[in-house]
PDB file of N, CA and C in Angstrom:
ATOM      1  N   UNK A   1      24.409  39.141  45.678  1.00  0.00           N
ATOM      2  CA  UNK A   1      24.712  38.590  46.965  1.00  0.00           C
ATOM      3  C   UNK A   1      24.443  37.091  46.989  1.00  0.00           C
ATOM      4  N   UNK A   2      23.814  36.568  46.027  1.00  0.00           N
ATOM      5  CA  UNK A   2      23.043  35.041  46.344  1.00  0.00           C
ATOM      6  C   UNK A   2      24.299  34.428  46.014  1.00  0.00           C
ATOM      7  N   UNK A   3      24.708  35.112  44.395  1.00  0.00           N
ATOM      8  CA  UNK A   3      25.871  34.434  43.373  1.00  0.00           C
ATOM      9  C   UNK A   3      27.513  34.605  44.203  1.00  0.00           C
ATOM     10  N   UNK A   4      27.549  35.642  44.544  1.00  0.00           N
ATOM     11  CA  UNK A   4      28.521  35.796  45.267  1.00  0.00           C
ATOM     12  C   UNK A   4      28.551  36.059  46.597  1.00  0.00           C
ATOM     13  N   UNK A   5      28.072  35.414  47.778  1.00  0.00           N
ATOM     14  CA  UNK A   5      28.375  35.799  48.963  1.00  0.00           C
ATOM     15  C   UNK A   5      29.487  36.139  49.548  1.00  0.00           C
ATOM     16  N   UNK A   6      30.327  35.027  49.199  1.00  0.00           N
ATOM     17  CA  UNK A   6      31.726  35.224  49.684  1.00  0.00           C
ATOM     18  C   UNK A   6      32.692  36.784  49.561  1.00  0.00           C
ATOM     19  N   UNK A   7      31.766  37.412  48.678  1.00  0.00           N
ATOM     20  CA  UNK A   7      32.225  39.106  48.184  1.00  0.00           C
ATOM     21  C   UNK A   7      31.644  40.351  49.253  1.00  0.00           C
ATOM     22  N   UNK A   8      30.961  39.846  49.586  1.00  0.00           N
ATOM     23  CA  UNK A   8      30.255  40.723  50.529  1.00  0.00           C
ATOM     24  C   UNK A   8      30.012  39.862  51.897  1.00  0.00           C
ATOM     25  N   UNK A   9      30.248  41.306  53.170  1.00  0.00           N
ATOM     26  CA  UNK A   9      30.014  40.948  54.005  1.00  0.00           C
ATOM     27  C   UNK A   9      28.756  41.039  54.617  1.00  0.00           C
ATOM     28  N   UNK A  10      27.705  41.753  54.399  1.00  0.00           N
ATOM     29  CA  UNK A  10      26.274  41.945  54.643  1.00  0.00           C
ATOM     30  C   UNK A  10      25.647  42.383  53.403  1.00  0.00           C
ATOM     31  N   UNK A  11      24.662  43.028  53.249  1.00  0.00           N
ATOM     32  CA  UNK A  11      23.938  43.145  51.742  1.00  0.00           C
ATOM     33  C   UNK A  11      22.267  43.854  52.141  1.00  0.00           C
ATOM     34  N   UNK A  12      21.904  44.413  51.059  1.00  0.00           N
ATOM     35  CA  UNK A  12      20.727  45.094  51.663  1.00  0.00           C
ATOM     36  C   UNK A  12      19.849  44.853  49.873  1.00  0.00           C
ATOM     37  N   UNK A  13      18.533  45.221  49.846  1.00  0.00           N
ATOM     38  CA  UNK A  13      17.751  45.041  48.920  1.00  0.00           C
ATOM     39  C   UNK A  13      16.671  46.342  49.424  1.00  0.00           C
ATOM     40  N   UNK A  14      16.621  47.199  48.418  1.00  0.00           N
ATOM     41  CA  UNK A  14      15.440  47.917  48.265  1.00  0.00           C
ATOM     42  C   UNK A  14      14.455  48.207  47.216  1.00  0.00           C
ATOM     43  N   UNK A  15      13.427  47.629  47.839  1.00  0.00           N
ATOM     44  CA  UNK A  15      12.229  47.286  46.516  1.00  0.00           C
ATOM     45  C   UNK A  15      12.571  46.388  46.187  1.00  0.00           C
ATOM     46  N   UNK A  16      12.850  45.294  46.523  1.00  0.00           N
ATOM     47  CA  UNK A  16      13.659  43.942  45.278  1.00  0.00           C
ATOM     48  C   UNK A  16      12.880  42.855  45.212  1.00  0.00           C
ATOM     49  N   UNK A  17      13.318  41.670  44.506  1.00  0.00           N
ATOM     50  CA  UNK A  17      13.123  40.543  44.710  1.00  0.00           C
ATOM     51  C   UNK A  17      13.491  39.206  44.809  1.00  0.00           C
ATOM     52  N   UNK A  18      13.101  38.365  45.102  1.00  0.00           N
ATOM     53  CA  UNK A  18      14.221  37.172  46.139  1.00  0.00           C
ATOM     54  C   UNK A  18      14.981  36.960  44.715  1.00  0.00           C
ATOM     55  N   UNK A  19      16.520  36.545  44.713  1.00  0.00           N
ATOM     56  CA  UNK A  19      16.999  35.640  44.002  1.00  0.00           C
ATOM     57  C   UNK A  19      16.138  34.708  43.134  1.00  0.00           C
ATOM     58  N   UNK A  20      16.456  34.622  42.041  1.00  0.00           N
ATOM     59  CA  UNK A  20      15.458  33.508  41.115  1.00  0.00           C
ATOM     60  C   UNK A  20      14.432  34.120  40.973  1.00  0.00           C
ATOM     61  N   UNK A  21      13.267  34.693  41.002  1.00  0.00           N
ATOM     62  CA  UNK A  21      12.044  34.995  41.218  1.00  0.00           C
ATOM     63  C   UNK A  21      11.890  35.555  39.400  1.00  0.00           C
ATOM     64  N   UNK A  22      12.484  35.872  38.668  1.00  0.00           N
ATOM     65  CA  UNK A  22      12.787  35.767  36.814  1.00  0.00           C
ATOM     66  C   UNK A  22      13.872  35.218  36.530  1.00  0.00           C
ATOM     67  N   UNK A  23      13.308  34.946  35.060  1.00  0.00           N
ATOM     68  CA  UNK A  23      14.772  34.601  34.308  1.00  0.00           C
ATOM     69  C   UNK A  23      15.159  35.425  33.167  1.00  0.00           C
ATOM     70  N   UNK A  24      14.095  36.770  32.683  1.00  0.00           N
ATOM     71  CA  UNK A  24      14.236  37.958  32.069  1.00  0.00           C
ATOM     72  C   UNK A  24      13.619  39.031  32.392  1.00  0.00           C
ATOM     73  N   UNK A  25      13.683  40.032  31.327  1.00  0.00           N
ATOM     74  CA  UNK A  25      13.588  41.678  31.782  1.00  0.00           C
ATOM     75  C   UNK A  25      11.992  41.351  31.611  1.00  0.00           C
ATOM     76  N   UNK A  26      10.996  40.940  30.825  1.00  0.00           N
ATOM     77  CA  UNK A  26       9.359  40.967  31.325  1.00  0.00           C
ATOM     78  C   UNK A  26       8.909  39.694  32.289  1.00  0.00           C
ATOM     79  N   UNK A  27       9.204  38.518  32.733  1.00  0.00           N
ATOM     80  CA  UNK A  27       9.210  38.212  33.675  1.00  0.00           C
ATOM     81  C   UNK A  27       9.492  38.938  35.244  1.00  0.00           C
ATOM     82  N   UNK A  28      10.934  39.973  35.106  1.00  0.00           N
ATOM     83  CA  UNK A  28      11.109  40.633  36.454  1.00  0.00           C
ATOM     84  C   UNK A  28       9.999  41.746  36.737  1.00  0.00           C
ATOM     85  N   UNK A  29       9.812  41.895  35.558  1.00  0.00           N
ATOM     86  CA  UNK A  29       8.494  43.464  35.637  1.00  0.00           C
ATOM     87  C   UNK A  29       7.065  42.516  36.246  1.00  0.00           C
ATOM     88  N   UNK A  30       6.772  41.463  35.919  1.00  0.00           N
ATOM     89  CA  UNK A  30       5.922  40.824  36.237  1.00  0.00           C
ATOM     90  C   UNK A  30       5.784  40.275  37.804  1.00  0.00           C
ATOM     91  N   UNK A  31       7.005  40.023  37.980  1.00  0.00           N
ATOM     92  CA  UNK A  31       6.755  39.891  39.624  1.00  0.00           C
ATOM     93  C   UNK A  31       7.024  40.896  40.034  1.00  0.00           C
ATOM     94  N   UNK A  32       7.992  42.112  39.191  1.00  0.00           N
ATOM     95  CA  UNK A  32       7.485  43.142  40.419  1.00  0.00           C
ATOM     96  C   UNK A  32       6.160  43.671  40.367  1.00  0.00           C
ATOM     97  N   UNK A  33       5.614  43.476  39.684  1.00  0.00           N
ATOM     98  CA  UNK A  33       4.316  44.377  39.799  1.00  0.00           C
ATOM     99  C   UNK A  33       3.051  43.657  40.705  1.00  0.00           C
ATOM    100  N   UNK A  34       3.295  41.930  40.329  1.00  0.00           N
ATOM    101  CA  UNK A  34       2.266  41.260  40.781  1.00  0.00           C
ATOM    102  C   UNK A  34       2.771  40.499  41.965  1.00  0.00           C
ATOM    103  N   UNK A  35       3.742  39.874  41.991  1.00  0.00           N
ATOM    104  CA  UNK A  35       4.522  39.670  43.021  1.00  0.00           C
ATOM    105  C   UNK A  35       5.331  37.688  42.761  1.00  0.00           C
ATOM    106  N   UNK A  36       6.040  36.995  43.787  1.00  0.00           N
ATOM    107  CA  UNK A  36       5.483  35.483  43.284  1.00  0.00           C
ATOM    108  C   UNK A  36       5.514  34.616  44.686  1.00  0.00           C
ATOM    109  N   UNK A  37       5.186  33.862  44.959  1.00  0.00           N
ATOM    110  CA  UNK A  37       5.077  33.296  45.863  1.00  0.00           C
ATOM    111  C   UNK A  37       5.594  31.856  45.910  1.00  0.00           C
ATOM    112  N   UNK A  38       6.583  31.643  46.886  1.00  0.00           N
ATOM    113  CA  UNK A  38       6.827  30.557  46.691  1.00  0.00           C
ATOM    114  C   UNK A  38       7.138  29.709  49.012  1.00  0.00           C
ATOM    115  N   UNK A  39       7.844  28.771  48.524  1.00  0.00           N
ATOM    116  CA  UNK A  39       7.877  28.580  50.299  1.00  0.00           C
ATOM    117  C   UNK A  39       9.324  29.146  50.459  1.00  0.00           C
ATOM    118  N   UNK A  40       9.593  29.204  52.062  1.00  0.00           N
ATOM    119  CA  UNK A  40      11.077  29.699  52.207  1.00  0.00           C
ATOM    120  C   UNK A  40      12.122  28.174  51.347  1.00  0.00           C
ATOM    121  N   UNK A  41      11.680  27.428  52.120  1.00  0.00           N
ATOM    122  CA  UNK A  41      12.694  26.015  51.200  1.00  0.00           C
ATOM    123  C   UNK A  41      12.771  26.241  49.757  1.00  0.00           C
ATOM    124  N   UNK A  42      11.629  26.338  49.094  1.00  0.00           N
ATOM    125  CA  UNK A  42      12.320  26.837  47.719  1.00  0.00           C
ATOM    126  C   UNK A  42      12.410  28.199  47.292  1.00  0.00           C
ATOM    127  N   UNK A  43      12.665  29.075  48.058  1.00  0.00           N
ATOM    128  CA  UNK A  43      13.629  29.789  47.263  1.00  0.00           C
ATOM    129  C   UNK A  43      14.844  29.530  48.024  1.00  0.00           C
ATOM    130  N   UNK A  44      15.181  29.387  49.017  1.00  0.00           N
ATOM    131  CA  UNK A  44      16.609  28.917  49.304  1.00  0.00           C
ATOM    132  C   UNK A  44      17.200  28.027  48.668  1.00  0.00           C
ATOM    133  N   UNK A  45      16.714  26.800  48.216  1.00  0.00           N
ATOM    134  CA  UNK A  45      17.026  26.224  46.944  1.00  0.00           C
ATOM    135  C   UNK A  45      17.383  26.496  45.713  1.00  0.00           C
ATOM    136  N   UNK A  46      16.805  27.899  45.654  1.00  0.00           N
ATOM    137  CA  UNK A  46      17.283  28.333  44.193  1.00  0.00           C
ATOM    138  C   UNK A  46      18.591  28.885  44.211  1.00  0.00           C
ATOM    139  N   UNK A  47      19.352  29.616  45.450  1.00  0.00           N
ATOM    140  CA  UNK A  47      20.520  29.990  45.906  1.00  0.00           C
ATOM    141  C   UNK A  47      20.872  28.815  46.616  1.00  0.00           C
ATOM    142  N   UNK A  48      20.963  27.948  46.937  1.00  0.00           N
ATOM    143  CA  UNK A  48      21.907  27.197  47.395  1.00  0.00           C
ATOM    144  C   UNK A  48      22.026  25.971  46.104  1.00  0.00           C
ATOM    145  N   UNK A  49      21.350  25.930  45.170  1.00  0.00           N
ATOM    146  CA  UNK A  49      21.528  25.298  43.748  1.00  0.00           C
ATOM    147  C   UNK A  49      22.645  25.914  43.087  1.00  0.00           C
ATOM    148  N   UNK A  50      22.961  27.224  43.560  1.00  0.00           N
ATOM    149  CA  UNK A  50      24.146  27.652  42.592  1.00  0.00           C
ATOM    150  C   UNK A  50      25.822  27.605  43.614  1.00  0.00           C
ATOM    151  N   UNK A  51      25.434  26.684  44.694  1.00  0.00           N
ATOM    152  CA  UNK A  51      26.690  26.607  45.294  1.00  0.00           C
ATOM    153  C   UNK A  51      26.949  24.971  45.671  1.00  0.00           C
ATOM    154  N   UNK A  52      26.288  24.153  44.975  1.00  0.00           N
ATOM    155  CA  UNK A  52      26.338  22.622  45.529  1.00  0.00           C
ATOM    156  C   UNK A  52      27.296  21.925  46.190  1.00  0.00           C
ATOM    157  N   UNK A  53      28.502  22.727  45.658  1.00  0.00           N
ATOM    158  CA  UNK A  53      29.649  22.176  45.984  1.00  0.00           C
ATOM    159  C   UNK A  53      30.307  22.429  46.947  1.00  0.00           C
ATOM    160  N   UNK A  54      29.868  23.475  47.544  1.00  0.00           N
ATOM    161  CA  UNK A  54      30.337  25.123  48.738  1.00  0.00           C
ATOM    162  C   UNK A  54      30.158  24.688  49.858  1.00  0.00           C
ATOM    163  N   UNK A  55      30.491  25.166  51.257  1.00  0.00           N
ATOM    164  CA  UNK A  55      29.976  25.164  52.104  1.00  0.00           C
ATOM    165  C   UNK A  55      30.126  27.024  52.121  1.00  0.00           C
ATOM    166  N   UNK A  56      28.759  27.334  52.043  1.00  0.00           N
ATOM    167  CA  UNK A  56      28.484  28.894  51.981  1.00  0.00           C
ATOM    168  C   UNK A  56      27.706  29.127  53.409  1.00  0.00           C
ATOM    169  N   UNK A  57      28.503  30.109  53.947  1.00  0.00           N
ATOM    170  CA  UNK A  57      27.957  31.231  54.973  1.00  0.00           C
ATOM    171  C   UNK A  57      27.111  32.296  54.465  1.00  0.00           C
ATOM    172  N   UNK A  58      25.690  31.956  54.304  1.00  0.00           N
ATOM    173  CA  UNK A  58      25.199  33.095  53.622  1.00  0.00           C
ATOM    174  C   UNK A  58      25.129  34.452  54.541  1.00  0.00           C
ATOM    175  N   UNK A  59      25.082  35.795  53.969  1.00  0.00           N
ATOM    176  CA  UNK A  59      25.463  36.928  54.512  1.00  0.00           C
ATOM    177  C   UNK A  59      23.768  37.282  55.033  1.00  0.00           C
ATOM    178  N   UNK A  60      24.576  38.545  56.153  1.00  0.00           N
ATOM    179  CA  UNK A  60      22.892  39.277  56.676  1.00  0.00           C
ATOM    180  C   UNK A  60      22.318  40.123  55.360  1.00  0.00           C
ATOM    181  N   UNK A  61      20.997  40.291  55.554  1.00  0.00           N
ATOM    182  CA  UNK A  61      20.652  41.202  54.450  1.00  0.00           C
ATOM    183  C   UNK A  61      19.438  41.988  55.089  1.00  0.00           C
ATOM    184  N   UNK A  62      19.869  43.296  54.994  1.00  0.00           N
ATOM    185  CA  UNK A  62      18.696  44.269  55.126  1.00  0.00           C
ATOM    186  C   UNK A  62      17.425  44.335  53.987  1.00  0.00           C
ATOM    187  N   UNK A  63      16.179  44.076  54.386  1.00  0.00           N
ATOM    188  CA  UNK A  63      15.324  44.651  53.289  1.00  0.00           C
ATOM    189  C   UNK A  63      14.542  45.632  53.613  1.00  0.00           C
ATOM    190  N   UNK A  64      14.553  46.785  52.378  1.00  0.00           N
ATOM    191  CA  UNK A  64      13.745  48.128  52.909  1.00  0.00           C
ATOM    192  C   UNK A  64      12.831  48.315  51.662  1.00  0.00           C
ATOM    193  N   UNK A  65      11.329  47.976  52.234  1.00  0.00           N
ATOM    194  CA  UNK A  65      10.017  48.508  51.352  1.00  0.00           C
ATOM    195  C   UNK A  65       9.529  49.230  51.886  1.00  0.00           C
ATOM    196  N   UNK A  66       9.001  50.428  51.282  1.00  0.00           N
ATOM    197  CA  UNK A  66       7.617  51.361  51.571  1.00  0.00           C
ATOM    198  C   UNK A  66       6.460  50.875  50.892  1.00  0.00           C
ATOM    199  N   UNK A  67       5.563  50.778  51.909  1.00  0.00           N
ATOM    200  CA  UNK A  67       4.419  50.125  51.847  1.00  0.00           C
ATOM    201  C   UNK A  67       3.457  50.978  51.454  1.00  0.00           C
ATOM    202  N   UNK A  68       3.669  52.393  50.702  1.00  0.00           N
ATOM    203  CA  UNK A  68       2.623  52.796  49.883  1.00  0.00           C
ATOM    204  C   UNK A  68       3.650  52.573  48.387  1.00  0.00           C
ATOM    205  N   UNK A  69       5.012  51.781  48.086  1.00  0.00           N
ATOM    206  CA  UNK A  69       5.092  51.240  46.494  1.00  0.00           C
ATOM    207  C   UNK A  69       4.085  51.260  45.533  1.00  0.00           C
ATOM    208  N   UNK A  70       4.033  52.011  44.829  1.00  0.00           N
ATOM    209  CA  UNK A  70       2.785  51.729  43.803  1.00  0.00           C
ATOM    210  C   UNK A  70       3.477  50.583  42.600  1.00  0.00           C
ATOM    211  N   UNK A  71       4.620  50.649  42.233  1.00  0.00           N
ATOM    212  CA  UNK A  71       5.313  49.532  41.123  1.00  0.00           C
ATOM    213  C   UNK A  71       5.741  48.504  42.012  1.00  0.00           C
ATOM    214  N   UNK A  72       6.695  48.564  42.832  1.00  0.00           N
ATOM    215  CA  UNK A  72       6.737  46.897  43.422  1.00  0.00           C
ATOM    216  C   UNK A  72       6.200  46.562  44.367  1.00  0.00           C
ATOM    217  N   UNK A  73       5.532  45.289  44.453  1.00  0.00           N
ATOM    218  CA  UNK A  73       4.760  44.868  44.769  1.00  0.00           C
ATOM    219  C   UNK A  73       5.123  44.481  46.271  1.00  0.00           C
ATOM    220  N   UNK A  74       4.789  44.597  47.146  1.00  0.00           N
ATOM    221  CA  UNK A  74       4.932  44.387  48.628  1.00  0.00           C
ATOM    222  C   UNK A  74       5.482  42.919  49.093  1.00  0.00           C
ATOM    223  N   UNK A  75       4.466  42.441  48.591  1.00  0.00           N
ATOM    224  CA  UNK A  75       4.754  40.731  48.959  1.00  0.00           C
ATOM    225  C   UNK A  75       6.442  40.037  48.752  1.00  0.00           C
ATOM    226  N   UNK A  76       7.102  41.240  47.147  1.00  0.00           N
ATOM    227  CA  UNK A  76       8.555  40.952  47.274  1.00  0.00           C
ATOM    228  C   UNK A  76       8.922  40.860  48.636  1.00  0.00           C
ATOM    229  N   UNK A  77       9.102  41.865  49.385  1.00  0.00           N
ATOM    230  CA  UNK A  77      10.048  41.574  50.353  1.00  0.00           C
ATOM    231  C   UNK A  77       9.502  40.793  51.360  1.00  0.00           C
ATOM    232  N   UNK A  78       8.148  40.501  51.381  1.00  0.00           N
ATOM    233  CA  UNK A  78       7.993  39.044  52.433  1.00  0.00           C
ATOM    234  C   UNK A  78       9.020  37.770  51.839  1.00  0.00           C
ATOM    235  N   UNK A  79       8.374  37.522  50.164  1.00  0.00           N
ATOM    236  CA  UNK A  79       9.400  36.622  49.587  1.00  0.00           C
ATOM    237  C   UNK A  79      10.742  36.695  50.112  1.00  0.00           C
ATOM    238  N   UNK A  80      11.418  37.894  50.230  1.00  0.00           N
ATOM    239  CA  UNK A  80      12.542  38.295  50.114  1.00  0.00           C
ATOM    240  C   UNK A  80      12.987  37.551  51.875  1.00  0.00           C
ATOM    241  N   UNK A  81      12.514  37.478  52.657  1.00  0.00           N
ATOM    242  CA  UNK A  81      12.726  37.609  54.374  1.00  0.00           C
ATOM    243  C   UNK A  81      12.453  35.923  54.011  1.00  0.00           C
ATOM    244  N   UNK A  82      11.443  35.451  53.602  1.00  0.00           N
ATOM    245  CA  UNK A  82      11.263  33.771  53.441  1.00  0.00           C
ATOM    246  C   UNK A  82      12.784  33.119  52.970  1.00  0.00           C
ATOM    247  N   UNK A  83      13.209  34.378  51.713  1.00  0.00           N
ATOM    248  CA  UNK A  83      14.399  33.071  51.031  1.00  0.00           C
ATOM    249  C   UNK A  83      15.733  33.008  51.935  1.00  0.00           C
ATOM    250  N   UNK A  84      16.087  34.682  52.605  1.00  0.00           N
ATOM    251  CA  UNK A  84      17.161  34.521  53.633  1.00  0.00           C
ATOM    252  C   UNK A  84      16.961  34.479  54.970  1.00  0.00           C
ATOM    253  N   UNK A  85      15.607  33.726  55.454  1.00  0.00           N
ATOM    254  CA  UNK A  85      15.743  33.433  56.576  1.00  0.00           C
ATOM    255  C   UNK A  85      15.972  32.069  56.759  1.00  0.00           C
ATOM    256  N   UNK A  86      15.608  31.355  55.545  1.00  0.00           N
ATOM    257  CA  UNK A  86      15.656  30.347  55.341  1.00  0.00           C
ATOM    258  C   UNK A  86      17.282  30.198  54.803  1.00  0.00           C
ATOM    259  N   UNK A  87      17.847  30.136  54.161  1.00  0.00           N
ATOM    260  CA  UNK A  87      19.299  30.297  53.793  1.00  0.00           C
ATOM    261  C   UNK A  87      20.159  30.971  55.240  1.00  0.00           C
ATOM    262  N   UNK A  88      19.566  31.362  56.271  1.00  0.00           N
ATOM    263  CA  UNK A  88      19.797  31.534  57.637  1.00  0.00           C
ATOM    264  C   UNK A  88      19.755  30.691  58.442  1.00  0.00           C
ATOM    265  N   UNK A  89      19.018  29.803  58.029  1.00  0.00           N
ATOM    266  CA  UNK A  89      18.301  28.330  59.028  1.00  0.00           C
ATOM    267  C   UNK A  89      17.925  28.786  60.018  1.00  0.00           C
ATOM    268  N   UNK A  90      16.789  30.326  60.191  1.00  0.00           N
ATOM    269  CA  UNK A  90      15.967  29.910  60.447  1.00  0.00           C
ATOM    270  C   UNK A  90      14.615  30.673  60.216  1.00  0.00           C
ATOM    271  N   UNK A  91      13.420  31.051  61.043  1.00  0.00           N
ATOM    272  CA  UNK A  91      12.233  31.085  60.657  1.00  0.00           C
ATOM    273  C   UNK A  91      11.684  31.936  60.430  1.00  0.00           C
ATOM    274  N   UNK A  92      10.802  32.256  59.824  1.00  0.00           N
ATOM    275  CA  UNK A  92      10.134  33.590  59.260  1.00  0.00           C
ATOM    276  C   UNK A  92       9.003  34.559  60.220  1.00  0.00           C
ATOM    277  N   UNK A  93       9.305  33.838  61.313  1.00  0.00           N
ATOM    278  CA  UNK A  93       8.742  34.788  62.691  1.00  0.00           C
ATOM    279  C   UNK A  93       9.310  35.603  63.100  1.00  0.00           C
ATOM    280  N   UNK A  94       8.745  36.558  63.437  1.00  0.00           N
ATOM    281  CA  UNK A  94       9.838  38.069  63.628  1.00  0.00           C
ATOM    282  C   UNK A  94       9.841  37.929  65.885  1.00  0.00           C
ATOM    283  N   UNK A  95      10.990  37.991  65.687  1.00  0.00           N
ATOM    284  CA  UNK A  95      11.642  37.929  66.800  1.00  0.00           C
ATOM    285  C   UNK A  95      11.179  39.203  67.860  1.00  0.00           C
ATOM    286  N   UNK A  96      11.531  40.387  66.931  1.00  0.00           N
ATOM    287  CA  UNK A  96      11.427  41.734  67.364  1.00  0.00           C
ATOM    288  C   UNK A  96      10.592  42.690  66.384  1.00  0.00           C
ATOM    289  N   UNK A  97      10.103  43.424  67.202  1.00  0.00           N
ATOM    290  CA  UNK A  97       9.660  44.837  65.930  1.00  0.00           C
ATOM    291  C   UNK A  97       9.489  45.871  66.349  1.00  0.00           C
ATOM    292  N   UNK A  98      10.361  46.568  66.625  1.00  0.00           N
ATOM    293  CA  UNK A  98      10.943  48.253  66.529  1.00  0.00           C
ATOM    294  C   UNK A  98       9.999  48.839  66.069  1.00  0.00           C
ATOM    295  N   UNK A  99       8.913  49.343  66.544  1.00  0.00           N
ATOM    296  CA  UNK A  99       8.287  50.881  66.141  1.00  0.00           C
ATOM    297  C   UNK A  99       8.347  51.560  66.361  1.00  0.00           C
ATOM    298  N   UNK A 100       8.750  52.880  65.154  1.00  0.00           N
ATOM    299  CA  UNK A 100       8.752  54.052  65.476  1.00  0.00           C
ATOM    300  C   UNK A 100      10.925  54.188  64.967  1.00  0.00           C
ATOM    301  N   UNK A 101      11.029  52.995  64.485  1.00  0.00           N
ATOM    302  CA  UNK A 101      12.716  53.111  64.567  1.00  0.00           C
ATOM    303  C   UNK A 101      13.329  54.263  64.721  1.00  0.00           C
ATOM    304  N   UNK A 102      14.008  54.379  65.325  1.00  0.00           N
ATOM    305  CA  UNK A 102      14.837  55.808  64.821  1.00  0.00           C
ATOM    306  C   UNK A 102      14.460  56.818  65.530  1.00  0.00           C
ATOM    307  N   UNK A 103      12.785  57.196  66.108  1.00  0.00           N
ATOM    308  CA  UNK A 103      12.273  58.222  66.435  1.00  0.00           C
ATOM    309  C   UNK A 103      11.369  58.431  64.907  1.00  0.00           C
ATOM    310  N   UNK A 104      11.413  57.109  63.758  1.00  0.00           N
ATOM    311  CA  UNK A 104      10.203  57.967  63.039  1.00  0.00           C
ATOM    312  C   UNK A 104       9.518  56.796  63.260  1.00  0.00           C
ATOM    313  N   UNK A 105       7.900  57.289  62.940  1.00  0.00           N
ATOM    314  CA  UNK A 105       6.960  57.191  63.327  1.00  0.00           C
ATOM    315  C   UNK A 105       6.094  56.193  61.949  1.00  0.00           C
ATOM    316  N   UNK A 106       7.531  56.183  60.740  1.00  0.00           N
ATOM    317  CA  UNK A 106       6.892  55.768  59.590  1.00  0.00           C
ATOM    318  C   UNK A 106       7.824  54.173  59.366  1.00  0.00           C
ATOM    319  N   UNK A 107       8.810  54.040  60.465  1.00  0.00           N
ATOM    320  CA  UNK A 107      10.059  53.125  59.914  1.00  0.00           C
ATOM    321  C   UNK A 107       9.379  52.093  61.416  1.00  0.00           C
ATOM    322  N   UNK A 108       9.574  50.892  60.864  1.00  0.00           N
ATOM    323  CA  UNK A 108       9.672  49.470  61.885  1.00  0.00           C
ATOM    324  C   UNK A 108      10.692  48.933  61.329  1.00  0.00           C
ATOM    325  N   UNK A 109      11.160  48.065  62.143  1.00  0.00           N
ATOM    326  CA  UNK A 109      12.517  47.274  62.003  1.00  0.00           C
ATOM    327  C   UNK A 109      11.703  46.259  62.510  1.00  0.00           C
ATOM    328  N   UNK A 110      12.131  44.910  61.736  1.00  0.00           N
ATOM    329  CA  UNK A 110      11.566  43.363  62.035  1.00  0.00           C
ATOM    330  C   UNK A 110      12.777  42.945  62.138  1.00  0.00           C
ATOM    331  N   UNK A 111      12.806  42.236  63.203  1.00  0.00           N
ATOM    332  CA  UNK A 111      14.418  41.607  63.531  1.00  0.00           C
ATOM    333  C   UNK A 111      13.957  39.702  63.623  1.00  0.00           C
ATOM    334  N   UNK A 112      14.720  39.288  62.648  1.00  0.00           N
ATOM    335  CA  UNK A 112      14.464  37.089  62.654  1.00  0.00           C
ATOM    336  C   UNK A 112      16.268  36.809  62.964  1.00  0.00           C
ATOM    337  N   UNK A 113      15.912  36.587  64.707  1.00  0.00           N
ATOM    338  CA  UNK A 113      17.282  35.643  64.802  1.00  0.00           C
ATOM    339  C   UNK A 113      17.457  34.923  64.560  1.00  0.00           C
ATOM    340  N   UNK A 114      18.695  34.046  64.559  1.00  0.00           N
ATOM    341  CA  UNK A 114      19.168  32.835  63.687  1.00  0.00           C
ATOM    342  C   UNK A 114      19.028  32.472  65.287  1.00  0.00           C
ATOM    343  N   UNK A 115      19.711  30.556  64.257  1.00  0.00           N
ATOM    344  CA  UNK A 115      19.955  29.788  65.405  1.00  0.00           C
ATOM    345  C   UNK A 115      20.797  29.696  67.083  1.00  0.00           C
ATOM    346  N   UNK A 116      21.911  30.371  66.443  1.00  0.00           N
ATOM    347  CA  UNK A 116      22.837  31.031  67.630  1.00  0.00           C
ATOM    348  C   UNK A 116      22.357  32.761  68.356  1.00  0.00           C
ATOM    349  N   UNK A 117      21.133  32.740  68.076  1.00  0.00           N
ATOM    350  CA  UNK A 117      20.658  34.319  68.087  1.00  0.00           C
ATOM    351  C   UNK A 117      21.629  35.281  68.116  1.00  0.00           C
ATOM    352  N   UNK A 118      21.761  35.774  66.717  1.00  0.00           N
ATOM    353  CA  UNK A 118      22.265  36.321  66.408  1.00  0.00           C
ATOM    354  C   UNK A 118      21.588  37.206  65.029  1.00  0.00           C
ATOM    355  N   UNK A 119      21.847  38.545  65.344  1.00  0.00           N
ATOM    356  CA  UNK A 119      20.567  39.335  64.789  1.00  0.00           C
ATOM    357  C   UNK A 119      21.389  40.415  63.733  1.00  0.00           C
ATOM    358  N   UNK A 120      21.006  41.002  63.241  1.00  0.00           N
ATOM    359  CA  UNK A 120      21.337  42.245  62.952  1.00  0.00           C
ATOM    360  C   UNK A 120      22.458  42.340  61.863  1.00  0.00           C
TER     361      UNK A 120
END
């Protein structure tokens, strides 16, 4: 989704980690396990480095972790909400939070509107 936005119209990640975050197969095991930390500006940088030339609409993206993961590491998908909220323009404050989504009792939904609030 980072490399190709223009292919997709929304996009989802489960268990994952932001764009860039390795550059091989024991590096990716390494942040998934331990995690990496960086600010929202740079990792949006690392996806908007591969479009310099673009004017890119980056897409919505769902992220879904369970927070008893024993292999990936949790903090991915904070990373993960830093790099496309930021590639969203805008902030990593959660707008909304749905407990109980759905009627379960185990699912929250964190909702970060953009600038034109626009969610979902």
């Amino acid at each position: 989704m980072a490399l190709y936005p223009h292919v997709f119209n929304a996009g989802a990640s489960l268990a994952g980690a932001p764009f860039g975050s390795a550059n091989d197969f024991i590096e990716a095991i390494k942040v998934m396990i331990d995690g990496i930390n960086k600010t929202p500006e740079q990792w949006s940088k690392i996806v908007r480095d591969e479009h310099i030339n673009e004017q890119i609409n980056y897409l919505k993206l769902v992220i879904v972790h369970g927070t008893k993961d024993m292999i990936v590491n949790i903090n991915n998908s904070y990373q993960l909400v830093k790099q496309w909220t930021s590639l969203q323009l805008t902030d990593t404050l959660v707008d909304k939070n749905l407990k109980n989504y759905e009627g379960n009792s185990n699912v929250s939904k964190l909702i970060y509107y953009s600038q034109n609030n626009e969610n979902e």
